[in-house]
N, C-alpha and C. Protein backbone atom coordinates (compact mmCIF):
# COMPACT_ATOMS: atom_id res chain seq x y z
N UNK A 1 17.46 67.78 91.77
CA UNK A 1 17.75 67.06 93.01
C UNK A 1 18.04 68.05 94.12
N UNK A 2 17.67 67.62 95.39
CA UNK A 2 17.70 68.78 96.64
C UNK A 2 18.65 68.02 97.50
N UNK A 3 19.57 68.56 98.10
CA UNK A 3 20.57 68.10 99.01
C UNK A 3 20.27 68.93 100.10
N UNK A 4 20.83 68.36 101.18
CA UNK A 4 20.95 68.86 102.82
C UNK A 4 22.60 68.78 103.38
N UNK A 5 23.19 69.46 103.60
CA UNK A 5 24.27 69.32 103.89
C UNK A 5 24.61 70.24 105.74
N UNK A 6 25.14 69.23 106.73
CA UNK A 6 25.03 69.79 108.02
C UNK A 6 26.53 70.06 108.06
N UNK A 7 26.66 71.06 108.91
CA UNK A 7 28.32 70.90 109.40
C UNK A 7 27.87 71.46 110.89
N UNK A 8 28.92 71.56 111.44
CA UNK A 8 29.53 72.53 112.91
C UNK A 8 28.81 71.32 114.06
N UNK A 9 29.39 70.25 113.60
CA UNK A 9 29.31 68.76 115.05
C UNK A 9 30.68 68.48 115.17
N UNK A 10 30.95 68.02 116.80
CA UNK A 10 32.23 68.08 117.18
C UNK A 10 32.49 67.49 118.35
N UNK A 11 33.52 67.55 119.14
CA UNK A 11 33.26 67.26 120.64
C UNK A 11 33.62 68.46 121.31
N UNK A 12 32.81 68.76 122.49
CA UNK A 12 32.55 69.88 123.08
C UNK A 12 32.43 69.17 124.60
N UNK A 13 33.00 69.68 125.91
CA UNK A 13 33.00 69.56 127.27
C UNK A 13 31.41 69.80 127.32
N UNK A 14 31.31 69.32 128.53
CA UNK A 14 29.77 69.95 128.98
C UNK A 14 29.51 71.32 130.02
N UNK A 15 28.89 71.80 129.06
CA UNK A 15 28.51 73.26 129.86
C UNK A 15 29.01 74.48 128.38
N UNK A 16 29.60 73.81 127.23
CA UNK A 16 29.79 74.09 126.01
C UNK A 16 29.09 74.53 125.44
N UNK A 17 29.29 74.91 124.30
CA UNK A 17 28.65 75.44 122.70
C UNK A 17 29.09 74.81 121.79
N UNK A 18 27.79 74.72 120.95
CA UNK A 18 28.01 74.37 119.32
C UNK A 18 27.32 74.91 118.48
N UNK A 19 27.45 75.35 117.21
CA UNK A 19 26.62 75.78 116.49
C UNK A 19 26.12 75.35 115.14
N UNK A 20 25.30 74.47 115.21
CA UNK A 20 25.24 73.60 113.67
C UNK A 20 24.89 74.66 112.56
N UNK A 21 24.91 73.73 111.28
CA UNK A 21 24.46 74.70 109.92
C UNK A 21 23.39 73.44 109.46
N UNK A 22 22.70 73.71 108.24
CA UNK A 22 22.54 73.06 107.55
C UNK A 22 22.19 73.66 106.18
N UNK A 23 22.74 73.47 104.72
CA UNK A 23 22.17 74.44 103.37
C UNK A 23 21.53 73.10 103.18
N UNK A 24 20.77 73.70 102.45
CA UNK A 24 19.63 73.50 101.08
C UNK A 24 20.66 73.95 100.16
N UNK A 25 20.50 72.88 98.83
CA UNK A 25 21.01 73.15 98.16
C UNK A 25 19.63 72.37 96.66
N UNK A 26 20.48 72.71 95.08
CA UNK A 26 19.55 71.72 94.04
C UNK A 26 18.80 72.62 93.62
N UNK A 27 18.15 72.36 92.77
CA UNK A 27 16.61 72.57 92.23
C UNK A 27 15.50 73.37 93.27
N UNK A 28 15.87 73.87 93.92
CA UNK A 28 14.48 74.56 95.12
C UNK A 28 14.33 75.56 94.20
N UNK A 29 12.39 75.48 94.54
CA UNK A 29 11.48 76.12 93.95
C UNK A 29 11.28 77.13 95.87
N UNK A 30 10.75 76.36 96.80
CA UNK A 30 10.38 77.16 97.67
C UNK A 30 10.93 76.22 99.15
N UNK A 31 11.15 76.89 100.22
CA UNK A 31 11.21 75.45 101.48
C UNK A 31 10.22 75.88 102.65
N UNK A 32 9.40 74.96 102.98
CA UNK A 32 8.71 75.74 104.07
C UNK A 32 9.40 75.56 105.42
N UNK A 33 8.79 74.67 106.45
CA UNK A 33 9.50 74.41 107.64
C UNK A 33 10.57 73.87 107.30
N UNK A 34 11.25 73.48 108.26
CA UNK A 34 13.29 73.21 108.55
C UNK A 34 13.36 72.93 109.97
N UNK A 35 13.98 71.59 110.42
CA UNK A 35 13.89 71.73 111.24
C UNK A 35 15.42 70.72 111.70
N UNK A 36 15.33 70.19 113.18
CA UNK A 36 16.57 69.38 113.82
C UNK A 36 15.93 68.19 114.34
N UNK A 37 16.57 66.81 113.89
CA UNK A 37 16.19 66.15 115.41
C UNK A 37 17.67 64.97 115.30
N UNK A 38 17.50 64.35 116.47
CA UNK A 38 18.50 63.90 117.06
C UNK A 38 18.37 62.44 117.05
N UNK A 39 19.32 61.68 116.91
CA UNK A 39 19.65 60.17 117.72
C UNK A 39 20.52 59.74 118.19
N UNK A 40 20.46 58.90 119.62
CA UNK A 40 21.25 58.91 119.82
C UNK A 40 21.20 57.09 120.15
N UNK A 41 22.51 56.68 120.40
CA UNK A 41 22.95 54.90 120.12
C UNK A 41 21.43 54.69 120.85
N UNK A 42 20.75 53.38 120.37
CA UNK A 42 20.19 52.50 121.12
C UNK A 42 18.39 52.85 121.13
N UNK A 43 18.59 54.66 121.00
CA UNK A 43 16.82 55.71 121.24
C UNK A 43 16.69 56.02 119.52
N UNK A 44 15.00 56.58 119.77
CA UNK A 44 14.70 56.62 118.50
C UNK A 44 14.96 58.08 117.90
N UNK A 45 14.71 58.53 117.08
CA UNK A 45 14.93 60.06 116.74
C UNK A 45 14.19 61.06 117.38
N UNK A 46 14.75 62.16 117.69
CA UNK A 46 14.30 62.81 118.53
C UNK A 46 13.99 64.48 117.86
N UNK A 47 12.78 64.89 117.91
CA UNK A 47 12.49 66.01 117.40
C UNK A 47 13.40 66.97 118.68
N UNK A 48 14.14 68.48 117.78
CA UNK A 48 14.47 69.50 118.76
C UNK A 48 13.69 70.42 118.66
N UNK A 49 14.00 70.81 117.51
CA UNK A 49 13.22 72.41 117.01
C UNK A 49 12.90 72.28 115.42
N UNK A 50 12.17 72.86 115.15
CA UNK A 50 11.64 73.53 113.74
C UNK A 50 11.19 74.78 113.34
N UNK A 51 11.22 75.08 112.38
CA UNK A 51 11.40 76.54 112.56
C UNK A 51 10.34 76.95 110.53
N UNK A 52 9.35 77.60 110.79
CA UNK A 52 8.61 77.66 109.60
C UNK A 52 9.53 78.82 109.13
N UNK A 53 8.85 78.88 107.62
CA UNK A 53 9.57 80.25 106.66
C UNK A 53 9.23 81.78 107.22
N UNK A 54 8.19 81.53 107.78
CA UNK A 54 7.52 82.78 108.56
C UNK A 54 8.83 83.01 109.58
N UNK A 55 9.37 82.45 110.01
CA UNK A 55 10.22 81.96 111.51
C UNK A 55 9.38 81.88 112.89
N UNK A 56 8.03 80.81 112.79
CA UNK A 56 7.68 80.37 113.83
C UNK A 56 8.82 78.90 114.17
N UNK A 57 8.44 79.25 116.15
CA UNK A 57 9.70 77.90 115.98
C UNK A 57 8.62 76.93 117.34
N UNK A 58 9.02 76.11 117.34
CA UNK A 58 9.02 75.27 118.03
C UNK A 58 9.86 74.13 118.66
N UNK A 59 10.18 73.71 119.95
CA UNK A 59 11.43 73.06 120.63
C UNK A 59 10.92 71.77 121.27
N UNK A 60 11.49 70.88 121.32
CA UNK A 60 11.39 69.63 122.17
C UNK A 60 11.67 70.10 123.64
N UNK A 61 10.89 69.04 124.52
CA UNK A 61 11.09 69.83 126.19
C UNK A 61 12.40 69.84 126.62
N UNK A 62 13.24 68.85 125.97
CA UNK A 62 14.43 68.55 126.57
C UNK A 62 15.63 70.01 126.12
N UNK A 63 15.54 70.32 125.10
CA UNK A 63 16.25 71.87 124.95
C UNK A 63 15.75 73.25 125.18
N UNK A 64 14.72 73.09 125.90
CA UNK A 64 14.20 74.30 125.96
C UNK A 64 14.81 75.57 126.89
N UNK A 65 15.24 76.57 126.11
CA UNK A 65 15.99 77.03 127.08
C UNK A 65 17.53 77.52 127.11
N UNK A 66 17.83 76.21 126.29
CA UNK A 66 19.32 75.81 125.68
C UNK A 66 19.53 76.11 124.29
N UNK A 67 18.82 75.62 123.71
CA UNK A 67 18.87 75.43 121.98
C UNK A 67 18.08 76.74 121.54
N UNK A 68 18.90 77.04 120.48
CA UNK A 68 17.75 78.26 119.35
C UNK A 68 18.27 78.29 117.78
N UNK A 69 17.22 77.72 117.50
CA UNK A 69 16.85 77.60 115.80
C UNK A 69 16.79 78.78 115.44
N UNK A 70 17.38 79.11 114.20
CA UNK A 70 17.10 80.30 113.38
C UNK A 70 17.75 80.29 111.73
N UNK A 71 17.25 80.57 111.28
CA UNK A 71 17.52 80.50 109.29
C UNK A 71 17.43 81.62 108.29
N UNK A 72 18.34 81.05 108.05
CA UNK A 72 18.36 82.86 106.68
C UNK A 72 17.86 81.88 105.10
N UNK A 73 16.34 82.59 105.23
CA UNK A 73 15.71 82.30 104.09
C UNK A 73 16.34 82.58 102.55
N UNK A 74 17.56 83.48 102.60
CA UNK A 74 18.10 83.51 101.21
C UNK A 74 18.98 83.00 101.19
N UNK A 75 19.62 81.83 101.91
CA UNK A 75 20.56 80.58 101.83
C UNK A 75 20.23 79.40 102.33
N UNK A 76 18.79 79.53 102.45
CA UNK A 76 18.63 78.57 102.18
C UNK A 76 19.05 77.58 103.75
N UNK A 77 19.27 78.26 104.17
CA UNK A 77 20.20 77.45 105.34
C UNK A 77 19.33 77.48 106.84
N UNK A 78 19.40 76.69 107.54
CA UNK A 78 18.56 76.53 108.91
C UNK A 78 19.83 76.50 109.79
N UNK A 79 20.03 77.04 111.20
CA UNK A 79 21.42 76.90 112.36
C UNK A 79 20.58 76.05 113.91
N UNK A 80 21.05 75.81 114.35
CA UNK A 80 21.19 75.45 115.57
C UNK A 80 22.32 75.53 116.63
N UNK A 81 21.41 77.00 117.25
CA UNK A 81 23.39 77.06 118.61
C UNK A 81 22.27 76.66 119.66
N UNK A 82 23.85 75.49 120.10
CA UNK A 82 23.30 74.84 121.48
C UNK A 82 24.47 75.32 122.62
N UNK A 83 23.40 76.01 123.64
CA UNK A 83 24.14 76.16 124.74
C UNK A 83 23.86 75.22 125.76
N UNK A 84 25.18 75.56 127.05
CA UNK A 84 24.73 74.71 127.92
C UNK A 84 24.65 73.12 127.68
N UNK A 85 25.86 72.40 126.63
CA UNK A 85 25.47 71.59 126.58
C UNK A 85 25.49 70.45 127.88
N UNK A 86 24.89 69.16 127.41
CA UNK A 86 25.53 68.45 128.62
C UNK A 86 25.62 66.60 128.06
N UNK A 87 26.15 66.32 128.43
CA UNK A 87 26.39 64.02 127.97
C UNK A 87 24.91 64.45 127.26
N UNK A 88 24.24 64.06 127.80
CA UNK A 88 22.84 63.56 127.25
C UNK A 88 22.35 63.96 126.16
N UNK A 89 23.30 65.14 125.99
CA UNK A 89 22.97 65.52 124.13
C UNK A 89 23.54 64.97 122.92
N UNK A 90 24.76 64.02 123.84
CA UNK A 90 25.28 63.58 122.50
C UNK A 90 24.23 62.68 121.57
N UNK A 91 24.82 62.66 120.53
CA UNK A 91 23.73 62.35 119.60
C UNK A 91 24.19 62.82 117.93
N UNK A 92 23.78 61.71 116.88
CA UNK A 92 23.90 62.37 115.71
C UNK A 92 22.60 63.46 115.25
N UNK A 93 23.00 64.33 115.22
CA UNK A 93 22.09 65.57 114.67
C UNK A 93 21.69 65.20 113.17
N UNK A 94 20.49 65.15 112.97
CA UNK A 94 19.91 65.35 111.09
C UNK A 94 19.32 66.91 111.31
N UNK A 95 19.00 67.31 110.37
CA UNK A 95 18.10 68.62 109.65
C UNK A 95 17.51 68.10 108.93
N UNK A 96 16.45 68.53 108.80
CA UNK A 96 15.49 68.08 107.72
C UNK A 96 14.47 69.71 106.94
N UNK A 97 14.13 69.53 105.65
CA UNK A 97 13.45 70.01 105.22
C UNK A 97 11.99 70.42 104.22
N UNK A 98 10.91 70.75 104.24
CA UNK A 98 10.45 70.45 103.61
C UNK A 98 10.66 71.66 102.35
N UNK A 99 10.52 70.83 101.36
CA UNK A 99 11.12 71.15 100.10
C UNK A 99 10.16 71.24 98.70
N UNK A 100 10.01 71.85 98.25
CA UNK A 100 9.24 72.17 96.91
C UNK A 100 10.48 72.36 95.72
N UNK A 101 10.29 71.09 95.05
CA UNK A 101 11.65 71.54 93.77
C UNK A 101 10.77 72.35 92.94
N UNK A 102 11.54 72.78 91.99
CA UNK A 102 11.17 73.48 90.43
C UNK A 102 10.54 72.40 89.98
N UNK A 103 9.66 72.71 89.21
CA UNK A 103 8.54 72.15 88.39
C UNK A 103 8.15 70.83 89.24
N UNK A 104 7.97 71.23 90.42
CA UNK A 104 7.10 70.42 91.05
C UNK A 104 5.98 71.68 92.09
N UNK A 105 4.80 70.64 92.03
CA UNK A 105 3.85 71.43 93.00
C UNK A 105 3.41 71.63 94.25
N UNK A 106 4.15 70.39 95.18
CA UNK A 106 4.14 69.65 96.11
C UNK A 106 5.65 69.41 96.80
N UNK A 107 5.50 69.45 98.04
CA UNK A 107 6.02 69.32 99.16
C UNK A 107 6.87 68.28 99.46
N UNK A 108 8.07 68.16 99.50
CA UNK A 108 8.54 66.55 100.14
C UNK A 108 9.47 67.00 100.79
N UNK A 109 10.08 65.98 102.43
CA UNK A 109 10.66 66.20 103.03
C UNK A 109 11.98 65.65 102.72
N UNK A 110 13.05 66.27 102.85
CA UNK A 110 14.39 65.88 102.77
C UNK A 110 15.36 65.73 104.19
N UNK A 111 16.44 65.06 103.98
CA UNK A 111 17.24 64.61 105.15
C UNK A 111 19.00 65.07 104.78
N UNK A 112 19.21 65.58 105.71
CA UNK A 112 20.67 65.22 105.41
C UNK A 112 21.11 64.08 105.69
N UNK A 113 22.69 63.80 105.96
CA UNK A 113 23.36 63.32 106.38
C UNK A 113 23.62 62.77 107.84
N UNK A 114 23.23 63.97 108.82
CA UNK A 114 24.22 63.88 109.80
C UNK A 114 25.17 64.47 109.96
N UNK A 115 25.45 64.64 111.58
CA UNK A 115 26.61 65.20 112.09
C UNK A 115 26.39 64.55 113.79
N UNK A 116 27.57 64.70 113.86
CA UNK A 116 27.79 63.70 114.99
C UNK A 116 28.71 64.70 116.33
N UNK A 117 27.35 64.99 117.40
CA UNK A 117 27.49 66.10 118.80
C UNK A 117 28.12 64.88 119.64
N UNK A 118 29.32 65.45 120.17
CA UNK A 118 29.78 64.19 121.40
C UNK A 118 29.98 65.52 122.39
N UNK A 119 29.45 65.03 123.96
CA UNK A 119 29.54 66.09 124.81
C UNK A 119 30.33 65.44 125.58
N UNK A 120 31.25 66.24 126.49
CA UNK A 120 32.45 65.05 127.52
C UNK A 120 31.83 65.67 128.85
N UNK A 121 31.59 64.43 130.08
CA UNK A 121 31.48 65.25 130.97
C UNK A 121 32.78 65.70 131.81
């Protein structure tokens, strides 16, 4: 079994920092991309960034600028520090990953939990 576990969500003023985590944990054979997206009350989920094993990344328009993805492939773990935050980011943060267990050959995406960004203006 593969788990996702996020931490470092909080409430933060605007014009703030945060810096999420997320491990991989379980049975991993290999993980390729890793990535963030967001929801917030009422909108649908929102891609931020993703970030391949290579460490190509890619960002949603709305953080560009602000946000930077980066992961240490031997924990397994993907980060997100957001600068500059502002209201409009609040939002529960997921991570997601794609995941190759042991004695499997194939790819499936996993989810954490959640963590929950409140920005004050």
């Amino acid at each position: 079994q593969v788990r996702l576990v996020e931490s470092g969500g909080g409430l933060v003023q605007a014009g703030g920092s945060l810096r999420l985590s997320c491990a991989a944990s379980g049975s991993i054979r290999s993980i390729n991309t890793m990535g963030w997206y967001r929801q917030a009350p009422g909108k649908q989920r929102e891609l931020i960034s993703t970030i391949t094993s290579g460490g190509s990344t890619n960002y949603g328009d709305s953080v560009k600028g602000r946000f930077t993805i980066s992961r240490d492939n031997a924990k397994n773990t993907v980060y997100l520090q957001m600068n500059s935050l502002k209201p409009e980011d609040t939002a529960v943060y997921y991570c997601n990953a794609d995941v190759m267990a042991r004695g499997s050959m194939t790819f499936r995406t996993y989810w954490g939990q959640g963590t929950q960004v409140t920005v004050s203006s």
